[in-house]
C-alpha atoms as a PDB file:
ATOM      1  CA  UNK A   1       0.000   0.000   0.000  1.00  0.00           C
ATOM      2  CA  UNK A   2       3.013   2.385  -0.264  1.00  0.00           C
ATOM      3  CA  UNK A   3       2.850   3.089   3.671  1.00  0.00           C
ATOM      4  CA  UNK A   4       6.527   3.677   4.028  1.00  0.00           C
ATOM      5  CA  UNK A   5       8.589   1.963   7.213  1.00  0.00           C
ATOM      6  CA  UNK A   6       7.242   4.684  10.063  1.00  0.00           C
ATOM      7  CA  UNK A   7       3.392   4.261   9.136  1.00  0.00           C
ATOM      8  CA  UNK A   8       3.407   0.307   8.837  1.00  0.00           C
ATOM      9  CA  UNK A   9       5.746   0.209  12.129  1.00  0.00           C
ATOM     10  CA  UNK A  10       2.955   2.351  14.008  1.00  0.00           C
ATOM     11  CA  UNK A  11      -0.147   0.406  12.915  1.00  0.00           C
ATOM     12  CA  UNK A  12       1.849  -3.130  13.452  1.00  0.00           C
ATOM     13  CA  UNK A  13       2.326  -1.927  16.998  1.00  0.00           C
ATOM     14  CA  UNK A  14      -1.616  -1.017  16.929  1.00  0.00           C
ATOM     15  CA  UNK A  15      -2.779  -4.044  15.631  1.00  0.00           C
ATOM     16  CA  UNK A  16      -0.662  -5.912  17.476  1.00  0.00           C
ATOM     17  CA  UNK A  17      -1.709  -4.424  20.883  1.00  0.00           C
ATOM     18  CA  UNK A  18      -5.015  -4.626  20.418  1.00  0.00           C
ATOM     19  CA  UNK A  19      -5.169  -7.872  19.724  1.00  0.00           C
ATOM     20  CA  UNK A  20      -2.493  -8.863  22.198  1.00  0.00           C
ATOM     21  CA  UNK A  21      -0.446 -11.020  20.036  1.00  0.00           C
ATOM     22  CA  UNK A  22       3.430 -10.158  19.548  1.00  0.00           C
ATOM     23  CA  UNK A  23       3.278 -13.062  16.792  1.00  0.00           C
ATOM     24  CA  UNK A  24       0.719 -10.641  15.028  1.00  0.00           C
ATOM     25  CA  UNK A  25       3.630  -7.751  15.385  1.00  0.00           C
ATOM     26  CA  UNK A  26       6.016  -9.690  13.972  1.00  0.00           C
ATOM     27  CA  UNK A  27       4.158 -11.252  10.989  1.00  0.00           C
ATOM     28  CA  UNK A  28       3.358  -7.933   9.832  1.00  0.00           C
ATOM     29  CA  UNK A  29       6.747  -6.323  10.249  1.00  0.00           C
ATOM     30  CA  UNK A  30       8.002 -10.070   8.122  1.00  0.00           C
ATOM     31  CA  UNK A  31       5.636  -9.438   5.544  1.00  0.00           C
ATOM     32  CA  UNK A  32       6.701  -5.413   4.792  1.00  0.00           C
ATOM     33  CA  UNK A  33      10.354  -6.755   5.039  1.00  0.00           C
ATOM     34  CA  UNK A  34       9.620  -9.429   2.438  1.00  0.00           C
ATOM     35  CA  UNK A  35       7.429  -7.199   0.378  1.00  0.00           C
ATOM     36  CA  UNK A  36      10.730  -4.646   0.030  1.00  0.00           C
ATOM     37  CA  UNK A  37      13.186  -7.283  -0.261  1.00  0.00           C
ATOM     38  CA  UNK A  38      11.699  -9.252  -3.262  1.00  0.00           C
ATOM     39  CA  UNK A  39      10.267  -6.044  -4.847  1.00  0.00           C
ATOM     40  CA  UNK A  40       6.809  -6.917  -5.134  1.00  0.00           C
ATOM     41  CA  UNK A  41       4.737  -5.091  -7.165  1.00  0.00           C
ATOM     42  CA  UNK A  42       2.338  -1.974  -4.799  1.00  0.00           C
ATOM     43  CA  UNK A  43      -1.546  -2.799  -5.082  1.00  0.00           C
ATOM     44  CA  UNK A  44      -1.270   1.313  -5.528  1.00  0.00           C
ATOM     45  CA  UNK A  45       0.074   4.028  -7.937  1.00  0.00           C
ATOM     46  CA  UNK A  46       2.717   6.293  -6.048  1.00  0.00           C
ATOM     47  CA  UNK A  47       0.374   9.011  -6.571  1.00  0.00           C
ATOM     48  CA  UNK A  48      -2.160   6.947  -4.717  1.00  0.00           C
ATOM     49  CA  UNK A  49       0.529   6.532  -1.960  1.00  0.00           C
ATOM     50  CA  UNK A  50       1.077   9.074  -1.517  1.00  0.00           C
ATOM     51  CA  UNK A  51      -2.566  10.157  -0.784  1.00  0.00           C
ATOM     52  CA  UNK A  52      -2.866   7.423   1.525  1.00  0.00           C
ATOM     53  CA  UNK A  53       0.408   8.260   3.815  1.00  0.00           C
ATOM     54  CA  UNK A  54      -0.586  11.974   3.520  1.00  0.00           C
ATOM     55  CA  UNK A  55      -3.607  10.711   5.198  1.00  0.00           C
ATOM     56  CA  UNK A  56      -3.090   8.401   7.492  1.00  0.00           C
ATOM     57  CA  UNK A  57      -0.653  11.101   8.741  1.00  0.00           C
ATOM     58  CA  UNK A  58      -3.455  13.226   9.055  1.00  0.00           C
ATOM     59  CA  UNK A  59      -5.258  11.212  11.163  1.00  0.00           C
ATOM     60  CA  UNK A  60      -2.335  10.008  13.496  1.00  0.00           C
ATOM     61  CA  UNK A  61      -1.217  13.920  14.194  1.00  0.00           C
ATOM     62  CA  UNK A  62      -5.167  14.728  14.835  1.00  0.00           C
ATOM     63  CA  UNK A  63      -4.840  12.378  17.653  1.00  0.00           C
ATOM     64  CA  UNK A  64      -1.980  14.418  19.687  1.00  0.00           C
ATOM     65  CA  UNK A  65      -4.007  18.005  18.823  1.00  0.00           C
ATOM     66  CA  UNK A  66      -7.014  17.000  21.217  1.00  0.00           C
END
């Protein structure tokens, strides 16, 4: 999805807490990791990523205004 390494890292940690499974954590990190080293292809355009990140940033920076 074109998160980049500091958005997947934050919602593995998420997902992973929530769910209360360090295994969970660590697939996801294996998976990114895997995804970069073999150079698969993104489901998204970069423009697309782009969008997304810029978003998902968004929404993660809202949180510490409140």
């Amino acid at each position: 999805m074109r998160y980049g390494f500091t958005i997947t890292l934050i919602s593995a940690v998420k997902l992973a807490y929530k769910k209360g499974s360090f295994a969970l954590f660590k697939d996801y990190m294996s998976g990114y990791f895997k995804a970069k080293k073999e150079d698969i292809t993104p489901l998204v355009s970069v423009e697309e990523g782009e969008f997304i990140r810029n978003l998902r940033w968004k929404g993660i920076l809202s949180k510490f205004k409140k």
